[in-house]
Every structure is written in C-alpha cells, then in structure tokens.
Protein backbone atom coordinates (compact mmCIF):
# COMPACT_ATOMS: atom_id res chain seq x y z
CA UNK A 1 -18.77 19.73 63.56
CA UNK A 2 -22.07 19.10 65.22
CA UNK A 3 -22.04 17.90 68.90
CA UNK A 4 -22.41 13.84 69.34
CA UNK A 5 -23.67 14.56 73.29
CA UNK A 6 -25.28 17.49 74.85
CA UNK A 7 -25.46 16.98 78.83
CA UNK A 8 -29.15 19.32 79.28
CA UNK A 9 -29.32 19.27 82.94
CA UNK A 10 -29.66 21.86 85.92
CA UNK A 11 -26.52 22.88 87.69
CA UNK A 12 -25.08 20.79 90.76
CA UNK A 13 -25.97 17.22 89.62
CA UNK A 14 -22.40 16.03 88.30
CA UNK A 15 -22.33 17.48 84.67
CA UNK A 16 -18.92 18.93 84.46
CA UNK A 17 -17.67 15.79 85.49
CA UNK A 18 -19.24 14.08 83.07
CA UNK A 19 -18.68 16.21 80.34
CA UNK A 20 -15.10 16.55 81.01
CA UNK A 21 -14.49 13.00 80.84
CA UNK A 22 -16.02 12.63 77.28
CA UNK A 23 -14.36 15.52 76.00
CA UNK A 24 -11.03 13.78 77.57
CA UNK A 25 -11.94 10.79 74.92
CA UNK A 26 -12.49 13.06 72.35
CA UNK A 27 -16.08 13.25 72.17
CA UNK A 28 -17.55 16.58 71.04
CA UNK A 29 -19.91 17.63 73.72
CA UNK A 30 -21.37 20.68 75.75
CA UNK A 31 -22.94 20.96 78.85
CA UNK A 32 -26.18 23.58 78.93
CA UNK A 33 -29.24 24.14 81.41
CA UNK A 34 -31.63 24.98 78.57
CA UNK A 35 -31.85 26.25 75.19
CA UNK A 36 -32.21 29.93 76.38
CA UNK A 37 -29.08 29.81 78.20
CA UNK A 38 -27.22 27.43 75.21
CA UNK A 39 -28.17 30.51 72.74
CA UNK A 40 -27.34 33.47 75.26
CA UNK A 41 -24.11 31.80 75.94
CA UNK A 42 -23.24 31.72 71.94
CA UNK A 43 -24.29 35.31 71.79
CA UNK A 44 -21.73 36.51 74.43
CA UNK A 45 -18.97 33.84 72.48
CA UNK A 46 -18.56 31.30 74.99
CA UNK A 47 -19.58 28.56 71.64
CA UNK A 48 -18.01 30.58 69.30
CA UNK A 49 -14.87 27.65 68.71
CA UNK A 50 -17.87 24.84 67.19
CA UNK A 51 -20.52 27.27 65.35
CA UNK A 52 -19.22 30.61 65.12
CA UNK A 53 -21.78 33.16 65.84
CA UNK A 54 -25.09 31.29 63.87
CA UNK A 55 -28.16 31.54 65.68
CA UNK A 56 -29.05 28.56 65.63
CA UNK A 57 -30.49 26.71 68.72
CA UNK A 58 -29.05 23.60 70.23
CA UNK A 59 -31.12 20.96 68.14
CA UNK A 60 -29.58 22.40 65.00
CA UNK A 61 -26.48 22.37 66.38
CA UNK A 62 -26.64 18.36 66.98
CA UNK A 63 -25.29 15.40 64.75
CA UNK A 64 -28.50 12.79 63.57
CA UNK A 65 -27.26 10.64 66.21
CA UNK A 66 -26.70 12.86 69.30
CA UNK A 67 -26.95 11.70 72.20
CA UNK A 68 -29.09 13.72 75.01
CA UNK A 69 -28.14 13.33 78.99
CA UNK A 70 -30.42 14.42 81.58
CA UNK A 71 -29.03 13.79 85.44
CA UNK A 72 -31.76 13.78 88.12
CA UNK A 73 -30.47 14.94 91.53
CA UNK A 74 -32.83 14.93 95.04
CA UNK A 75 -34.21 18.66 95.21
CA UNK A 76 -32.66 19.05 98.71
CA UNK A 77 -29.93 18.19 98.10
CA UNK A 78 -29.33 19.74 95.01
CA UNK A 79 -30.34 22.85 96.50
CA UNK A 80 -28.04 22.91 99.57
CA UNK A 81 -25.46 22.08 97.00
CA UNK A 82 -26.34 25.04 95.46
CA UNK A 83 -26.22 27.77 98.09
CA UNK A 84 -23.16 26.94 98.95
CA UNK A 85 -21.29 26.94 95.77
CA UNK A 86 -22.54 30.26 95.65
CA UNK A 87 -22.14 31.63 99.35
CA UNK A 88 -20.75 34.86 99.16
CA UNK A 89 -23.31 36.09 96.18
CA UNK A 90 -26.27 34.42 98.17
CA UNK A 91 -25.44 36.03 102.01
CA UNK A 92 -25.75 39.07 99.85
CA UNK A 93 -28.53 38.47 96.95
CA UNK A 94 -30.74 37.47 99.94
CA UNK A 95 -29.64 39.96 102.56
CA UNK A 96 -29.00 36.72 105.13
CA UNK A 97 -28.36 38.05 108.42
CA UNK A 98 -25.03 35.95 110.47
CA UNK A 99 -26.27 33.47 112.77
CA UNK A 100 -24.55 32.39 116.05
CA UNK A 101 -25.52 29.14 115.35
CA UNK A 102 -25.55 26.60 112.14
CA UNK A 103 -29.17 25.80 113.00
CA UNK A 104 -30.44 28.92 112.76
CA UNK A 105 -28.98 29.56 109.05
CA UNK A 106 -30.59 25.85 108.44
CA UNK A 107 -33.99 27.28 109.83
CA UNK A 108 -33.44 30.68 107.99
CA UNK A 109 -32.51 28.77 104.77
CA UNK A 110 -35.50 26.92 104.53
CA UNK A 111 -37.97 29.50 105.40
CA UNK A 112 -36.26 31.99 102.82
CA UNK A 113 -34.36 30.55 99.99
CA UNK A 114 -35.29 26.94 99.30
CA UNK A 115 -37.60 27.62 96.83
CA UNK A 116 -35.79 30.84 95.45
CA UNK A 117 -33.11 28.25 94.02
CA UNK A 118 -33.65 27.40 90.50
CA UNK A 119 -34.46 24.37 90.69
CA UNK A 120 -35.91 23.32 86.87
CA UNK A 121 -36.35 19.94 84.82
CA UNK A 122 -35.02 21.34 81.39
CA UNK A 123 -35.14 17.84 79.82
CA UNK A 124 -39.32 18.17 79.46
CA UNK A 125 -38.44 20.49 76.33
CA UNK A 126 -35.78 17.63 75.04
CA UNK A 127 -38.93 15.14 75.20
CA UNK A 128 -41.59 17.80 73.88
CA UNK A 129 -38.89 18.74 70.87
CA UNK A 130 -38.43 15.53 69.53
CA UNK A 131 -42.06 14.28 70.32
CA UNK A 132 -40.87 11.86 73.17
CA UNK A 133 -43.78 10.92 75.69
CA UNK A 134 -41.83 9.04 78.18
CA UNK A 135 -38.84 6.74 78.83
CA UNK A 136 -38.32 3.21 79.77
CA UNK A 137 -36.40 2.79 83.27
CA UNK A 138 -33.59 0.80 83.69
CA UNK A 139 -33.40 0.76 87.81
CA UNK A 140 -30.24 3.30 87.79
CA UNK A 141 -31.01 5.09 84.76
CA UNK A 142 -33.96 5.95 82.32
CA UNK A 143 -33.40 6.00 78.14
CA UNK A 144 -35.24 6.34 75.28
CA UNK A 145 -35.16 6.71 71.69
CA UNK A 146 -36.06 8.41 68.74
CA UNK A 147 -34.67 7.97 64.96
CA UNK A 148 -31.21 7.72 65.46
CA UNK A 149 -30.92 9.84 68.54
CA UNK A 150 -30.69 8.86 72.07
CA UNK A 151 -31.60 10.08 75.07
CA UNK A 152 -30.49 8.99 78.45
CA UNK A 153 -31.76 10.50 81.96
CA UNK A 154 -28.93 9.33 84.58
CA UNK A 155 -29.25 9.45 88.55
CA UNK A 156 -26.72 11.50 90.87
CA UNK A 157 -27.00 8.86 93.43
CA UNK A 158 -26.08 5.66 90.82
CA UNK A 159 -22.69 8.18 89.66
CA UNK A 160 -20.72 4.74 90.12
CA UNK A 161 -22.49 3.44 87.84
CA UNK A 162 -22.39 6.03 85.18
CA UNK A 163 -19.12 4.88 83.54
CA UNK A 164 -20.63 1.20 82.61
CA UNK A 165 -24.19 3.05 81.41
CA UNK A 166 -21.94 5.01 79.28
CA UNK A 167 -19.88 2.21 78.07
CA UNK A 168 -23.31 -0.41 77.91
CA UNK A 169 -25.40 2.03 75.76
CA UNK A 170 -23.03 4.96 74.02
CA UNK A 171 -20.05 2.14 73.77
CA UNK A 172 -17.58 5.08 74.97
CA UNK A 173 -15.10 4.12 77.22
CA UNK A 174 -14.57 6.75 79.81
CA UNK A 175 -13.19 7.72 83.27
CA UNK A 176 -15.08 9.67 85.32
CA UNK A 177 -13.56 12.73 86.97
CA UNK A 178 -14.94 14.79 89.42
CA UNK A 179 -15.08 18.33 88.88
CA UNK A 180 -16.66 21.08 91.03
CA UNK A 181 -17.25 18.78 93.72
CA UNK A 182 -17.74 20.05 97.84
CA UNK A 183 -14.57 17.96 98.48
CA UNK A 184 -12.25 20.29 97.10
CA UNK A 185 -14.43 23.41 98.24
CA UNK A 186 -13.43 25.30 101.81
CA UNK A 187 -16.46 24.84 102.38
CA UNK A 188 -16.89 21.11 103.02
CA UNK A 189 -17.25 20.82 106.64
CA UNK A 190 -20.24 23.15 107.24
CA UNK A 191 -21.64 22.31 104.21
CA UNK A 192 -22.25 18.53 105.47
CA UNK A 193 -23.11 19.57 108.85
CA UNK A 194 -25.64 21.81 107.52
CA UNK A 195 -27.14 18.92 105.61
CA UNK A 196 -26.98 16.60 108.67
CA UNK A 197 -29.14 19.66 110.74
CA UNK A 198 -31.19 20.40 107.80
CA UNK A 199 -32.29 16.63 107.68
CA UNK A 200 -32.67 16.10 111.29
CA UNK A 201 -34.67 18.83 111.26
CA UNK A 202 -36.84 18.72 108.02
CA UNK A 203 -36.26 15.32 106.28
C-alpha cells in the first residue's frame, strides 16, 4: 500500500507531530528530509513494514493522489531548535568549550555553528519532480497542484491552524499532538533564555 501523505520537510519544524496525528486516523504516511535519506533509511529497514526492501524512491512509493507537506520554519529558530535537541553530540562534534556565562555560548554559537546546521529546503526537488514552478499562497499556508496530487507547504508559526488546513483541503479530521517538542525536554529553560540573548543580541 502506497503512502496517501509524505511530510518532506527538514527536521525541527513540527513533523512528527503532524505525522503522528494522521497515522492516529489511519492515514498511511511517512515523514522524510529528502529522497536520499527516504532510500538510505529503507536500505538499513527502517520502511521495510510498507515496501519491503525495493529500491524504489519515494515518488514510486506514492498513491496517484498523494498528498506532499512541506513546513517552513524561521532559520533561527529552527536552528537553535536544533542544537539543542542535539546538545551532548554538538558540545562534542564541535569541540565547544563551557562558558561561565549563557551569552558567551550565544556569541560562540553564532560565530561557529549557525551555519554548520543543516539547514535545507528539500521541497525544491518535490516541485522540480513533478514539474511544479510555484504555489499559490493562502496567508497561513501555500498549495498547489498537479494531476491528482497535492502539495501543501504549511508554516510553523500558523501550527494552530494546521488542523482546519488539513480538514479544509485533505478533508481529514485530525488532532494535533505534539511530539518532540522543548516543553517536555530538560532542556527548556536555557533553551528559551538562549533565544531571548541570541535575539537581543543578533535579531
């Protein structure tokens, strides 16, 4: 069984929460950051429980009238987002000295790693696949369409609105949980003072 939505969208900008919630309807879906990754993932069997161990790439993998969702996060804050889900392995992949002071990691953070952290627009080769040249915008969202397929480009910032885009254009009724979010990390109170300092200092 082919997959009715594929969430194609960098890391940090609220997929898992949306693709739990459709697979809690029953909607088969999968959440990737780019073909590459989709077909290194199948070769290590992470996809091995929809399409066995075929080669195929993610557009053969799709049903005629999958639906594509692209979520567009600000680059800060995406990024901050980002080191910190990943603290331990970044203090150490980027040999970052400890500071006595918050503003000094801010300082050190933007010098150093900002633009280390991936940081890619993976729906371009959605568009370029299926010959799409742009999309119309909506205010809190962006869609398009081509043949029976859809493709929808959400914002972080308008997540309250994603459950009546959902239900307005896929006609899926859904919940939206929130999965992987700084809330439920140990990490929540520096992580928002560090945002505070970095835009205080930088924004």
């Amino acid at each position: 069984m082919d997959y009715k939505v594929v969430i194609y969208s960098g890391g940090k900008c609220g997929g898992s929460s949306l693709l739990y919630s459709l697979i809690r309807e029953g909607i088969k879906s999968t959440y990737i950051h780019s073909n590459e990754q989709y077909l290194y993932c199948k070769r290590n069997g992470i996809f091995q429980e929809v399409h066995g161990l075929n080669n195929k790439s993610i557009f053969e993998n799709v049903s005629d009238d999958c639906v594509f969702i692209d979520i567009y996060r600000n680059p800060i804050d995406r990024a901050i987002s980002s080191y910190f889900e990943n603290y331990n392995h970044n203090k150490k992949y980027f040999n970052i000295p400890n500071f006595d002071n918050l503003e000094d990691e801010v300082n050190y953070f933007q010098i150093n790693i900002f633009h280390e952290l991936e940081n890619y627009e993976g729906f371009r080769d959605i568009m370029k696949y299926y010959g799409l040249n742009k999309l119309e915008n909506k205010e809190n969202y962006w869609i398009g369409k081509k043949d029976k397929k859809l493709f929808i480009r959400l914002k972080f910032d308008k997540i309250k609105d994603w459950e009546n885009i959902i239900l307005n254009e896929l006609d899926i009724k859904i919940e939206l949980c929130r999965a992987n979010t700084s809330d439920n990390k140990d990490y929540k109170v520096k992580y928002e003072n560090f945002k505070k300092i970095y835009y205080k200092q930088y924004g």
